[in-house]
Each structure stands twice: as structure tokens, then as C-alpha cells.
PDB file of N, CA and C in Angstrom:
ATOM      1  N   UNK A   1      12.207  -7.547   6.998  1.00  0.00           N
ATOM      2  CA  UNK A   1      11.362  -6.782   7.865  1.00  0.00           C
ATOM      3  C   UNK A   1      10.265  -7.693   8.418  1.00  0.00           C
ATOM      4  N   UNK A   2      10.120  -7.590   9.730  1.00  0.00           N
ATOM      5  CA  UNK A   2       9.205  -8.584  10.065  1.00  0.00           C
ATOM      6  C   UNK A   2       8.052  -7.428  10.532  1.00  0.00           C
ATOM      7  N   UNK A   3       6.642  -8.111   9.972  1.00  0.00           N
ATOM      8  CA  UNK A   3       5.747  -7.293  10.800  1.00  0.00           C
ATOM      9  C   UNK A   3       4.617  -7.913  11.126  1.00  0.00           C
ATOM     10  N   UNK A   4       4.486  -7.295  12.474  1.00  0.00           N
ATOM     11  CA  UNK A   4       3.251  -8.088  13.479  1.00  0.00           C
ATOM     12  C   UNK A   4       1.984  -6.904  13.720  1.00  0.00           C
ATOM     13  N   UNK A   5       1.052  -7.472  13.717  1.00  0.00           N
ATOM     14  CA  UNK A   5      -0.105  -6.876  13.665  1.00  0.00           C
ATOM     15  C   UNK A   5      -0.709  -6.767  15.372  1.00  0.00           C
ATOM     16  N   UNK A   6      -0.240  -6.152  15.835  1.00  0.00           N
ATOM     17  CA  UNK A   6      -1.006  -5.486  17.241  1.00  0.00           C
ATOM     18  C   UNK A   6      -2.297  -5.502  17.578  1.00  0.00           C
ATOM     19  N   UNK A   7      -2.278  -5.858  18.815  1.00  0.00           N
ATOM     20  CA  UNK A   7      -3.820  -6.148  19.091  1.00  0.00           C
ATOM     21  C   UNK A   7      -4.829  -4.904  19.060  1.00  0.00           C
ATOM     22  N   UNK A   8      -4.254  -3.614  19.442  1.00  0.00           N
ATOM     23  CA  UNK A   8      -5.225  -3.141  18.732  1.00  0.00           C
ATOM     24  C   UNK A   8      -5.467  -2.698  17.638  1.00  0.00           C
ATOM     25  N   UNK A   9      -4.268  -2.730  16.506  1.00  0.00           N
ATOM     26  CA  UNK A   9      -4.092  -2.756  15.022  1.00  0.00           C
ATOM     27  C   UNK A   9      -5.491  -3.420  14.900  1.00  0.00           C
ATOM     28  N   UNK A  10      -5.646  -4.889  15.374  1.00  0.00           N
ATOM     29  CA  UNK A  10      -6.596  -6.013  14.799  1.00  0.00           C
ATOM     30  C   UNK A  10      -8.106  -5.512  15.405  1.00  0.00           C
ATOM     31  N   UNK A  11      -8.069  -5.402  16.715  1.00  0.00           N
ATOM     32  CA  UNK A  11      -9.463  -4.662  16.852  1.00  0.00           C
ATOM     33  C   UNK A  11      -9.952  -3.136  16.245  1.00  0.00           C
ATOM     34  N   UNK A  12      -8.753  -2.113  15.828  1.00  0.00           N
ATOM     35  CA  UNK A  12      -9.607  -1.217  15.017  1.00  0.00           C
ATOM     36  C   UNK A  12     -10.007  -1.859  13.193  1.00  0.00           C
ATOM     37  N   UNK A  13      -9.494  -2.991  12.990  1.00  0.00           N
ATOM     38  CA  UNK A  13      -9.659  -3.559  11.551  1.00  0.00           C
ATOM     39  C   UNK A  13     -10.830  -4.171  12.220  1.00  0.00           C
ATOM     40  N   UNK A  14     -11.408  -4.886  12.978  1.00  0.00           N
ATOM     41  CA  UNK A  14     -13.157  -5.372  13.486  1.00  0.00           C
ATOM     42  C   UNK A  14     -13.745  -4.307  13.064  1.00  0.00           C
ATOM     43  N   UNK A  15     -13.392  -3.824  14.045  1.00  0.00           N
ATOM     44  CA  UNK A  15     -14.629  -2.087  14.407  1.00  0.00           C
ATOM     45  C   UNK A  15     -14.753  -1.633  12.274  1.00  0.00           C
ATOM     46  N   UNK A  16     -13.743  -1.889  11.909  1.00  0.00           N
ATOM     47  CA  UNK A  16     -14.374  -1.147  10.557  1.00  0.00           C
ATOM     48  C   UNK A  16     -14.469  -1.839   9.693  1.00  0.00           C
ATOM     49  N   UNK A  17     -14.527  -3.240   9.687  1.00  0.00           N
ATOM     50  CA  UNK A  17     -15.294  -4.252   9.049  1.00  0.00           C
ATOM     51  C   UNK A  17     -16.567  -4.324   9.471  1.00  0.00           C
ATOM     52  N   UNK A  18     -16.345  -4.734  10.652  1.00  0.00           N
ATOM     53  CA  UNK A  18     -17.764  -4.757  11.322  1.00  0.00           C
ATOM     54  C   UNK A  18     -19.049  -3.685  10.855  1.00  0.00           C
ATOM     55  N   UNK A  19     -18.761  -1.968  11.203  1.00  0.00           N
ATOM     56  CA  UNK A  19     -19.101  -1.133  10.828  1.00  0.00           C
ATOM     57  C   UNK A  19     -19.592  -1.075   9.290  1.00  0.00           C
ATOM     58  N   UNK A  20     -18.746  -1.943   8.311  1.00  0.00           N
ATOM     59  CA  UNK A  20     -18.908  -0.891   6.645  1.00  0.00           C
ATOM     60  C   UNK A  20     -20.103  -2.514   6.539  1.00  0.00           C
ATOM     61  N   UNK A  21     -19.884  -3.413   7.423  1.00  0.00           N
ATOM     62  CA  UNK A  21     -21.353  -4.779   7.020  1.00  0.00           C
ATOM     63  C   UNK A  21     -22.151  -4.283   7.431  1.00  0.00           C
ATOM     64  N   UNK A  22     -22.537  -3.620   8.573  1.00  0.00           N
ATOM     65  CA  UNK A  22     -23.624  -2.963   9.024  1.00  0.00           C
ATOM     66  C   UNK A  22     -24.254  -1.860   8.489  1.00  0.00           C
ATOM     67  N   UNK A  23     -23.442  -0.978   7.898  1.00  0.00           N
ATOM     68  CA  UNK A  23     -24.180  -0.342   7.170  1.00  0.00           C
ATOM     69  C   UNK A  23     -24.576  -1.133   5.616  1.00  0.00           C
ATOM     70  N   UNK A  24     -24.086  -1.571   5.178  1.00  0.00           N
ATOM     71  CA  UNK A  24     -24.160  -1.991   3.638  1.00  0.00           C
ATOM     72  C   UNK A  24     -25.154  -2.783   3.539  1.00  0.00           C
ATOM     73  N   UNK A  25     -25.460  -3.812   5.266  1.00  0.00           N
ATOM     74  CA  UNK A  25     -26.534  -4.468   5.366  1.00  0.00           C
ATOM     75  C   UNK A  25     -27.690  -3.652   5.764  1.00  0.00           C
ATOM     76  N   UNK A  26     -28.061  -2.998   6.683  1.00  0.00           N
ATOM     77  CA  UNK A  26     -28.928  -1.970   7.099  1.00  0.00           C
ATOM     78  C   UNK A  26     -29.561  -1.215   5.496  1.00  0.00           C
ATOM     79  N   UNK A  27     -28.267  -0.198   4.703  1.00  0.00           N
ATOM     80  CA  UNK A  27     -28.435   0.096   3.894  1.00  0.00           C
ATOM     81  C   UNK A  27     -29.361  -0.776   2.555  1.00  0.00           C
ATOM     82  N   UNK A  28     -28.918  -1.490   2.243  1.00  0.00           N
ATOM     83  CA  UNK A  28     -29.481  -2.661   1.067  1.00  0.00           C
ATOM     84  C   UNK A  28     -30.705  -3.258   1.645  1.00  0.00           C
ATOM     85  N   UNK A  29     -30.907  -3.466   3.177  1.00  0.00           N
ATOM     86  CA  UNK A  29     -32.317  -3.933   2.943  1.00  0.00           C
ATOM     87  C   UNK A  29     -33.314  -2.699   3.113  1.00  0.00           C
ATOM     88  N   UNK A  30     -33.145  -1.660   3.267  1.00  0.00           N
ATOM     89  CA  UNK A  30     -33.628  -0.731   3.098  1.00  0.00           C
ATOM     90  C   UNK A  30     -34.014   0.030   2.047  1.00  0.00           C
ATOM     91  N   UNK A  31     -32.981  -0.684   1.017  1.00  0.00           N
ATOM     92  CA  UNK A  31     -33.433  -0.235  -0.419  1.00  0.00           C
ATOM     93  C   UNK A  31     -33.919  -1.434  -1.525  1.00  0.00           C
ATOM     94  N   UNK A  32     -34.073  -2.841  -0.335  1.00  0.00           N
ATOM     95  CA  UNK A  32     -34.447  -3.718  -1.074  1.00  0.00           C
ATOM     96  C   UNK A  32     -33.976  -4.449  -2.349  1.00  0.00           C
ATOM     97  N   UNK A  33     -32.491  -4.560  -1.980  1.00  0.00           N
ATOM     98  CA  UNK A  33     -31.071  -5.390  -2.709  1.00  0.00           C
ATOM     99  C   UNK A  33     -31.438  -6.242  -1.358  1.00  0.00           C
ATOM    100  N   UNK A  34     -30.250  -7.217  -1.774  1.00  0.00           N
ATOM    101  CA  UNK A  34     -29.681  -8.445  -1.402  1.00  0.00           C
ATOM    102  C   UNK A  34     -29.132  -8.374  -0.220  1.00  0.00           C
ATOM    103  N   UNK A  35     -29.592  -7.746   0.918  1.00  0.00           N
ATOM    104  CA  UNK A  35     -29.299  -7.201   2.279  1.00  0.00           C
ATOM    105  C   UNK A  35     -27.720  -8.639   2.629  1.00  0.00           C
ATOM    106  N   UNK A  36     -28.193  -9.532   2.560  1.00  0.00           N
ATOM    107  CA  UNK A  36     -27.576 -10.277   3.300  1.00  0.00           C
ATOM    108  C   UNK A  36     -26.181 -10.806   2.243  1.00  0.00           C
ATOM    109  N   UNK A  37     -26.145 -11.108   0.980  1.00  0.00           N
ATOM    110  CA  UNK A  37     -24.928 -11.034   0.689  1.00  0.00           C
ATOM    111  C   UNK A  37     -24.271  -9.227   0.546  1.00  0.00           C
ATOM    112  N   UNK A  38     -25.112  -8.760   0.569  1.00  0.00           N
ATOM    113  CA  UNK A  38     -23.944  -7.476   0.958  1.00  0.00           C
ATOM    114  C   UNK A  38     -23.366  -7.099   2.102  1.00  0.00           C
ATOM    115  N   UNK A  39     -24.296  -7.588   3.271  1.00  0.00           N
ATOM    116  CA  UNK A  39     -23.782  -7.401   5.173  1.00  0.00           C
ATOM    117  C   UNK A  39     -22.776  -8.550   4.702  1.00  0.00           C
ATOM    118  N   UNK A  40     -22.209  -9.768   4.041  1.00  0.00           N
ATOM    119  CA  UNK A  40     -21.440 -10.467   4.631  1.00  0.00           C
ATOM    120  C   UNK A  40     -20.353 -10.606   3.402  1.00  0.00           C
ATOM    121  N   UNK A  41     -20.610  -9.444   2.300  1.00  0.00           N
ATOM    122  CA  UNK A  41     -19.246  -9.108   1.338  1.00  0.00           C
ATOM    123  C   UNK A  41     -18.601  -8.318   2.051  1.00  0.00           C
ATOM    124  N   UNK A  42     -19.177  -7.281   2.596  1.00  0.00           N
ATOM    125  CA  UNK A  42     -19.010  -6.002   4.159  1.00  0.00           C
ATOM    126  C   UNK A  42     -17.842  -6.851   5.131  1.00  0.00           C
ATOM    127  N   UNK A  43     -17.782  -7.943   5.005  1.00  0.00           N
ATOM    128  CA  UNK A  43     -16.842  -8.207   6.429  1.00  0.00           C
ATOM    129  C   UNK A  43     -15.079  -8.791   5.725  1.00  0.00           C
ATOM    130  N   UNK A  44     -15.251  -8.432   4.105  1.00  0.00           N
ATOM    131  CA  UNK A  44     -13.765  -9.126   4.004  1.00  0.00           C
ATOM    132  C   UNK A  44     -13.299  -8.191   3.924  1.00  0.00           C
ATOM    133  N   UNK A  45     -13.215  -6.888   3.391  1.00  0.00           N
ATOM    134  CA  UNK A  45     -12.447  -6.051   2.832  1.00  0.00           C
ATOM    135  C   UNK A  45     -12.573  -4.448   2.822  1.00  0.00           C
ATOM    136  N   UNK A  46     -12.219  -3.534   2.880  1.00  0.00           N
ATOM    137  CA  UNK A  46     -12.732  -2.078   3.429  1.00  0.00           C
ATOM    138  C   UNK A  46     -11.726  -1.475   2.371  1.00  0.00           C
ATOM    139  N   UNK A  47     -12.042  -0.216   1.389  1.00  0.00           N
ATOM    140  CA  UNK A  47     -13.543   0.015   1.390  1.00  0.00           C
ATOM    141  C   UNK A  47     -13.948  -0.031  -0.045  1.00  0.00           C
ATOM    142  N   UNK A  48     -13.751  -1.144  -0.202  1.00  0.00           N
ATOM    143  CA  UNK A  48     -13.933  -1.603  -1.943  1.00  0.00           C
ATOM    144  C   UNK A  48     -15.229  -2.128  -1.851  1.00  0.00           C
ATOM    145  N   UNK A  49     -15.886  -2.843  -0.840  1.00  0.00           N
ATOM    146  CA  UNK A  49     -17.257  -3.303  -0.934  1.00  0.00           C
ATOM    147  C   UNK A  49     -18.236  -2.203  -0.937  1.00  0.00           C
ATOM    148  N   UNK A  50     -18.118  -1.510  -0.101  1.00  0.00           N
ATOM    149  CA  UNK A  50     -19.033   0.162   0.274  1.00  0.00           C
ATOM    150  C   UNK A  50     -19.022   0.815  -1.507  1.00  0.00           C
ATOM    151  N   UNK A  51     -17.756   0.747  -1.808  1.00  0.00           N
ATOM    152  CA  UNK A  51     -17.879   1.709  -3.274  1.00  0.00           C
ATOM    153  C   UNK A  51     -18.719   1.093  -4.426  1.00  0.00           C
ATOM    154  N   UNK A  52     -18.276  -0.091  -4.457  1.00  0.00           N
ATOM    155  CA  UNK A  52     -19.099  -1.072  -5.382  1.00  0.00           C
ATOM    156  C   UNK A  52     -20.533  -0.563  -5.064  1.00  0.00           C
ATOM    157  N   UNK A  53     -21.025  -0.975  -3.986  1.00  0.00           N
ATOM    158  CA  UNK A  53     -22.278  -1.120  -3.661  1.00  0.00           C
ATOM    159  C   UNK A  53     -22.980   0.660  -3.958  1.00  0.00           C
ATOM    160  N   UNK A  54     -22.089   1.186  -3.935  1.00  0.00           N
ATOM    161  CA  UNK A  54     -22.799   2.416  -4.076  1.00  0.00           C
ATOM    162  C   UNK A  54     -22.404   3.225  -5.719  1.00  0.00           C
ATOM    163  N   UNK A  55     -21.488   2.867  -6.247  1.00  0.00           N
ATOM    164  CA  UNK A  55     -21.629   2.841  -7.837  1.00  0.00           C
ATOM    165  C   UNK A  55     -22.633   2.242  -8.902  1.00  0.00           C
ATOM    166  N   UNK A  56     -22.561   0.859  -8.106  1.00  0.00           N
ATOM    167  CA  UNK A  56     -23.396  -0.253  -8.793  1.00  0.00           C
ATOM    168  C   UNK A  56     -24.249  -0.531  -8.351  1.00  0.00           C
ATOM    169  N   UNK A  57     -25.228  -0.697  -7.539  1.00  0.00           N
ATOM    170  CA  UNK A  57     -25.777  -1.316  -6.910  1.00  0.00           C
ATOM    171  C   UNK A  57     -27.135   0.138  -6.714  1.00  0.00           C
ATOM    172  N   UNK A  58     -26.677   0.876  -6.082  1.00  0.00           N
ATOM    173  CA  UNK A  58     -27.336   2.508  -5.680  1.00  0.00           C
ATOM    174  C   UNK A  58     -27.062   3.581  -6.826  1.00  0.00           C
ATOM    175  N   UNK A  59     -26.395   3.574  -7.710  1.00  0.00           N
ATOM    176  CA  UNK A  59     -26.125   4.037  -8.738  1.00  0.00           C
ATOM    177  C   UNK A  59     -25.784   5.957  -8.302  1.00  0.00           C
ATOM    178  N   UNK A  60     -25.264   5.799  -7.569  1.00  0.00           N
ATOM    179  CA  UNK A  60     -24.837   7.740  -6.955  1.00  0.00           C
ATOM    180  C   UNK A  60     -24.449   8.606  -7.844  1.00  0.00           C
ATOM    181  N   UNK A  61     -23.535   7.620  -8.706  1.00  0.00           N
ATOM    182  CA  UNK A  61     -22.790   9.004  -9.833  1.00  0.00           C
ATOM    183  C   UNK A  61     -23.466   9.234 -10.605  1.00  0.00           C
ATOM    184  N   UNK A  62     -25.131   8.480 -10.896  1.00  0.00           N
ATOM    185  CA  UNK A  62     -25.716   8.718 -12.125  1.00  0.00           C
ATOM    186  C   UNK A  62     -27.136   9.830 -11.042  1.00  0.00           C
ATOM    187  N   UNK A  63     -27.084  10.679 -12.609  1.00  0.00           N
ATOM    188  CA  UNK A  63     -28.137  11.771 -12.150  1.00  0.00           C
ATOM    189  C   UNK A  63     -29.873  10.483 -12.312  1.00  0.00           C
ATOM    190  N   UNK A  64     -30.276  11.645 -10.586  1.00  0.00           N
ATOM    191  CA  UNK A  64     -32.217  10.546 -10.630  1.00  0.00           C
ATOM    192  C   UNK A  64     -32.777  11.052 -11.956  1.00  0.00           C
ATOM    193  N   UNK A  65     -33.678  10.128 -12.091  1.00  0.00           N
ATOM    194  CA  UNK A  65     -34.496  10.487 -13.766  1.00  0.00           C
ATOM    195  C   UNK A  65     -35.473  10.711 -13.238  1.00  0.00           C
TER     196      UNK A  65
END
């Protein structure tokens, strides 16, 4: 099976790389983490960086004290 990745296959994979660095960066320096290695963990992989960052990092599943 051969498979080729279409040009706009490849530009909607930008748009939501692009998108999950921008927020993760926006997000983190806003909460005063590491803005900039998280905008540029944001650009390899979707959407394993976003979850991390918001398990670990923002801690969501744990109740505020």
C-alpha cells in the first residue's frame, strides 16, 4: 500500500500544530511555566503535548485546595 500525504492533508496537520503551540504557549506564560519550551513541544505532536501539559503541568484532574 503506498500512501501519500496530500497537500492539504499537510496543511490541516500545520493549522493544528500550529494552533495546540499557540495555545500551550499563550497558555503557560500566562500561568507562568516555561512558556517557551511548551510553545515549541506544541509543534511535534497533537494531542499528547496539550494533555501532558494540562495533567501535569496545570494539574485539572486534581480538585483546587
Amino acid at each position: 500500500m503506498n500512501r501519500h500525504l496530500t497537500p492539504s492533508l499537510i496543511v490541516l496537520l500545520a493549522v493544528i500544530l500550529l494552533a495546540q503551540s499557540i495555545f500551550l504557549f499563550l497558555n503557560a506564560r500566562k500561568h507562568n511555566h516555561n512558556y517557551w519550551l511548551w510553545g515549541i513541544i506544541g509543534l511535534f505532536q497533537a494531542p499528547i503535548p496539550i494533555l501532558l501539559y494540562l495533567i501535569f503541568v496545570r494539574k485539572i484532574l486534581q480538585k483546587n485546595k
